[in-house]
Protein backbone atom coordinates (compact mmCIF):
# COMPACT_ATOMS: atom_id res chain seq x y z
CA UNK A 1 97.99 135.28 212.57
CA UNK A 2 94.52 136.17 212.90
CA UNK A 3 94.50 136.30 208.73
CA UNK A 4 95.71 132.78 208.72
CA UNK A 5 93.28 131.83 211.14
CA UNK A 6 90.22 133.64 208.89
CA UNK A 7 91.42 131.81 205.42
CA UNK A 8 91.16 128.51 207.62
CA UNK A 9 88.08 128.93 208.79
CA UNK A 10 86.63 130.51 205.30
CA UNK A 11 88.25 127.37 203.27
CA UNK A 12 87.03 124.60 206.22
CA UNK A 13 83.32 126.29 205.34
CA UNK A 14 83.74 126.31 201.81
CA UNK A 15 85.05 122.99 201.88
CA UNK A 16 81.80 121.69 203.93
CA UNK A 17 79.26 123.92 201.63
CA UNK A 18 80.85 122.37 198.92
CA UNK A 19 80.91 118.91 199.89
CA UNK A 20 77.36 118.93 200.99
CA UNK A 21 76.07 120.34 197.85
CA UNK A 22 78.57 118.28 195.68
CA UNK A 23 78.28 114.90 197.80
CA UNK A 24 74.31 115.01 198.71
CA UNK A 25 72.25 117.71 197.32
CA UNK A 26 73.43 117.18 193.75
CA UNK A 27 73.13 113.31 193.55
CA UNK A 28 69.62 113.44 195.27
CA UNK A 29 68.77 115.47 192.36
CA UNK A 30 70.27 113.54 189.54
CA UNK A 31 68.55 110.48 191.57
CA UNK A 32 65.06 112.02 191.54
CA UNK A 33 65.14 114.03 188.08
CA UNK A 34 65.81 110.41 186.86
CA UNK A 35 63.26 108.66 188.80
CA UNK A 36 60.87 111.63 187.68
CA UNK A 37 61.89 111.33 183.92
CA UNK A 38 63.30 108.31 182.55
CA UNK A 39 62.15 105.49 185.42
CA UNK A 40 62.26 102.30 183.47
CA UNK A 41 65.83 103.47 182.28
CA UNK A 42 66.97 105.05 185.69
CA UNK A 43 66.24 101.51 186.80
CA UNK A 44 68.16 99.61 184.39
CA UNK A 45 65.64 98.45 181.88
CA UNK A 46 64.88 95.72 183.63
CA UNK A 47 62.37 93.16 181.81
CA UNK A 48 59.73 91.01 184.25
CA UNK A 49 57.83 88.32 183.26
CA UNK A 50 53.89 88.04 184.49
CA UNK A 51 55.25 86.29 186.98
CA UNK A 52 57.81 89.54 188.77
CA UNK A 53 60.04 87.42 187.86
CA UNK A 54 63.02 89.50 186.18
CA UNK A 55 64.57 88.11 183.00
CA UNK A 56 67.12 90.49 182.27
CA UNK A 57 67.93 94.47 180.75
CA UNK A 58 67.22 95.47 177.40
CA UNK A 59 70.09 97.25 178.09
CA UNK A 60 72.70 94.08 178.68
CA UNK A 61 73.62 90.88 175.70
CA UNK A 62 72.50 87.49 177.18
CA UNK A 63 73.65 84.28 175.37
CA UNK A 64 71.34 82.24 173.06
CA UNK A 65 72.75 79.20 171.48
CA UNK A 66 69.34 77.15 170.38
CA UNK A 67 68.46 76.76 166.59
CA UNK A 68 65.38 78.46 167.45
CA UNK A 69 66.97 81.35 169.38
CA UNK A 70 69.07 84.44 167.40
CA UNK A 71 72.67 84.73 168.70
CA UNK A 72 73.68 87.84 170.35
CA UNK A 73 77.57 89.38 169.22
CA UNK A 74 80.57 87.42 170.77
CA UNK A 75 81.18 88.36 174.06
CA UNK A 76 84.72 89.05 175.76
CA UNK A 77 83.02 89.83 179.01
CA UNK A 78 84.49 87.12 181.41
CA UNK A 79 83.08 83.92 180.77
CA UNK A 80 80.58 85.10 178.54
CA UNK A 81 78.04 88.27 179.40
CA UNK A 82 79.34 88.98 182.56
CA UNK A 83 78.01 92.01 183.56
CA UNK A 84 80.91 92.31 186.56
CA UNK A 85 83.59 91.53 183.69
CA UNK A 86 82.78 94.02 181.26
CA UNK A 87 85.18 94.80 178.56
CA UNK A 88 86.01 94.23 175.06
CA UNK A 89 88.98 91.91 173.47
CA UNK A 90 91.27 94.81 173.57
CA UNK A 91 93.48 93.23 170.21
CA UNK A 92 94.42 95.60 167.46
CA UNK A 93 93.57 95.32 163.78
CA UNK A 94 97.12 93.72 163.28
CA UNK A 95 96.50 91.07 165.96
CA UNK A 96 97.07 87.64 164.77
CA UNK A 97 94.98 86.16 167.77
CA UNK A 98 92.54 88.74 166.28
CA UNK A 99 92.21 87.41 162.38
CA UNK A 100 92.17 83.65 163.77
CA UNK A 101 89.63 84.07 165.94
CA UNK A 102 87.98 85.60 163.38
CA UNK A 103 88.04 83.19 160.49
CA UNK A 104 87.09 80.69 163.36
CA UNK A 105 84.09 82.52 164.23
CA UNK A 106 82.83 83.20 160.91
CA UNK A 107 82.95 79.35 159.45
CA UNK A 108 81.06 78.99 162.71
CA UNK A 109 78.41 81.45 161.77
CA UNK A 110 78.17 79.94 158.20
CA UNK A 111 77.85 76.50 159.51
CA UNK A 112 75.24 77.31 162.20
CA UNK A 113 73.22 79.58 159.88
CA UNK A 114 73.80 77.32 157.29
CA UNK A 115 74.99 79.79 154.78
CA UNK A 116 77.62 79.08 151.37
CA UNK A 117 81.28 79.15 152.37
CA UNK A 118 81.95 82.03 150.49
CA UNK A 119 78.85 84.05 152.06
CA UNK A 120 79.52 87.42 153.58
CA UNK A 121 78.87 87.25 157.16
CA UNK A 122 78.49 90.49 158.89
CA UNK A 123 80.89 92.20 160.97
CA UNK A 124 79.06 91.93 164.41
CA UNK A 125 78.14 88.42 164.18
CA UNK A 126 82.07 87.82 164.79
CA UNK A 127 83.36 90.65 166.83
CA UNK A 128 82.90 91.60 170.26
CA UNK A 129 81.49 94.73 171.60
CA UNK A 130 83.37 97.07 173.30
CA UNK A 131 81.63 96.02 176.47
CA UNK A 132 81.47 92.72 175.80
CA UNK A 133 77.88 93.46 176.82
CA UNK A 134 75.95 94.89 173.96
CA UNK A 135 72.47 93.41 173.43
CA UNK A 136 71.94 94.70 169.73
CA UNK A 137 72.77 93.22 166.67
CA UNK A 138 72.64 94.92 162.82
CA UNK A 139 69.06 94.11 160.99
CA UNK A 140 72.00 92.00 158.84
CA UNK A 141 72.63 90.24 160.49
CA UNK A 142 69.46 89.17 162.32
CA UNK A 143 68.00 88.37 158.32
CA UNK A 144 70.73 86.14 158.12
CA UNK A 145 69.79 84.09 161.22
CA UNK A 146 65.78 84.38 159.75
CA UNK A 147 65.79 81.14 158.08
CA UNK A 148 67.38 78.97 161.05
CA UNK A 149 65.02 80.61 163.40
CA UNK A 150 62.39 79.91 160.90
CA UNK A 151 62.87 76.63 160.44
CA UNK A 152 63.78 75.44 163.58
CA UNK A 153 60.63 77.14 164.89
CA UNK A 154 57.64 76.14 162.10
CA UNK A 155 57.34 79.15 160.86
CA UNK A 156 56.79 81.49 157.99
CA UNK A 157 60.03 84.01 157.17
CA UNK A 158 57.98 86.99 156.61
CA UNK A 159 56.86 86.42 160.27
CA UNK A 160 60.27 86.35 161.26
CA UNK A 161 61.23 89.14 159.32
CA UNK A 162 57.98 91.11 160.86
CA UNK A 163 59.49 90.32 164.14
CA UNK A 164 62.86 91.51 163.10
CA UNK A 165 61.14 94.82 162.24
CA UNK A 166 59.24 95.53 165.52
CA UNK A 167 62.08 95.03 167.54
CA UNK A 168 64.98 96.79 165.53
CA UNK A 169 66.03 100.41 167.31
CA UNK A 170 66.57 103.32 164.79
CA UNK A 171 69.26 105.94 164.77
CA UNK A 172 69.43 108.10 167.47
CA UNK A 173 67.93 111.47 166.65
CA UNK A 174 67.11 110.00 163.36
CA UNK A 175 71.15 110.43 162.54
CA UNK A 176 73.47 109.50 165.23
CA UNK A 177 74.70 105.75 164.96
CA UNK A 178 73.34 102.41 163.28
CA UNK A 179 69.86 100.75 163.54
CA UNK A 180 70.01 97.66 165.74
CA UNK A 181 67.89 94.92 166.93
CA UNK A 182 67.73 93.91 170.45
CA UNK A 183 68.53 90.26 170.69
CA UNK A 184 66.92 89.60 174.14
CA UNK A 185 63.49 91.21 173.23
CA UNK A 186 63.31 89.60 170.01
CA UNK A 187 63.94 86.39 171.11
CA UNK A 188 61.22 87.03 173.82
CA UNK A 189 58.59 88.26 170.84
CA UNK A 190 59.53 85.04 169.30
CA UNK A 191 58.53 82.78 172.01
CA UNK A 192 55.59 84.69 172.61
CA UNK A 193 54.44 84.53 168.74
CA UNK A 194 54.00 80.35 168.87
């Protein structure tokens, strides 16, 4: 009995220790390496005008639909961006819902971006994210929307195109993944630049 009784009180300690260290020491650590080391992204990113006004995360898709705005990737997230609804379509490459929402999507894209009907149209620009949420297009297909922006805008495509450049990410570690451009702060260099 007075075994039992020891292994109860040594597990009820261990179990306290434990869940002090696991439950309150470590987050407070994780909490303040990251406020110590990465602030702007321990905080979300968050963009704010001169105002304090916040406009949104470079980290999160917003939706653009103006001629003289580029369009972020289709988004499954709820009704569109939803930040509490995040998630993808979740339809296999043998869905039919899949290919027709597809080809629907990408005579869109040609006819917005006013592009041949036998133009290739690149993959992004008619697929969702996995989240739903993702705020970076391919350099792709942010050229193809250069000459509606352009246009629609006043002005020149090699400013465009400069813009494009400043605001496209590059591979992580100079290997890991694709080079993207961030659709929120591109669209706020653009109404900056005029």
């Amino acid at each position: 009995m007075k075994t039992l009784l020891l292994e109860l009180k040594t597990s009820i300690l261990l179990m306290l220790v434990l869940g002090v260290l696991l439950c309150v020491v470590f987050p407070l650590v994780v909490f303040a390496g990251g406020q110590l080391l990465f602030r702007d992204k321990a905080n979300g990113s968050l963009i704010v005008d001169r105002g304090g006004t916040i406009r949104g995360s470079a980290l999160l898709a917003q939706s653009f639909t103006g001629e003289k705005y580029f369009h972020p990737r289709p988004s499954a997230a709820g009704t569109g961006y939803d930040a509490s609804s995040s998630s993808g379509t979740n339809l296999g490459p043998t869905s039919r819902k899949l290919a027709d929402s597809i080809k629907v999507a990408v005579a869109a894209y040609r006819s917005e971006n006013h592009l041949a009907a036998d133009a290739p149209v690149p993959a992004d620009a008619v697929t969702s994210s996995a989240s739903g949420l993702d705020p970076h297009i391919s350099p792709m297909n942010a050229r193809m929307q250069a000459p509606r922006v352009a246009k629609a805008r006043g002005l020149a495509l090699e400013e465009i195109f400069s813009l494009i450049a400043a605001n496209t990410d590059a591979r992580d570690f100079g290997i890991l993944g694709e080079p993207g451009v961030n659709v929120l702060l591109l669209n706020r260099a653009l109404d900056s630049a005029k």
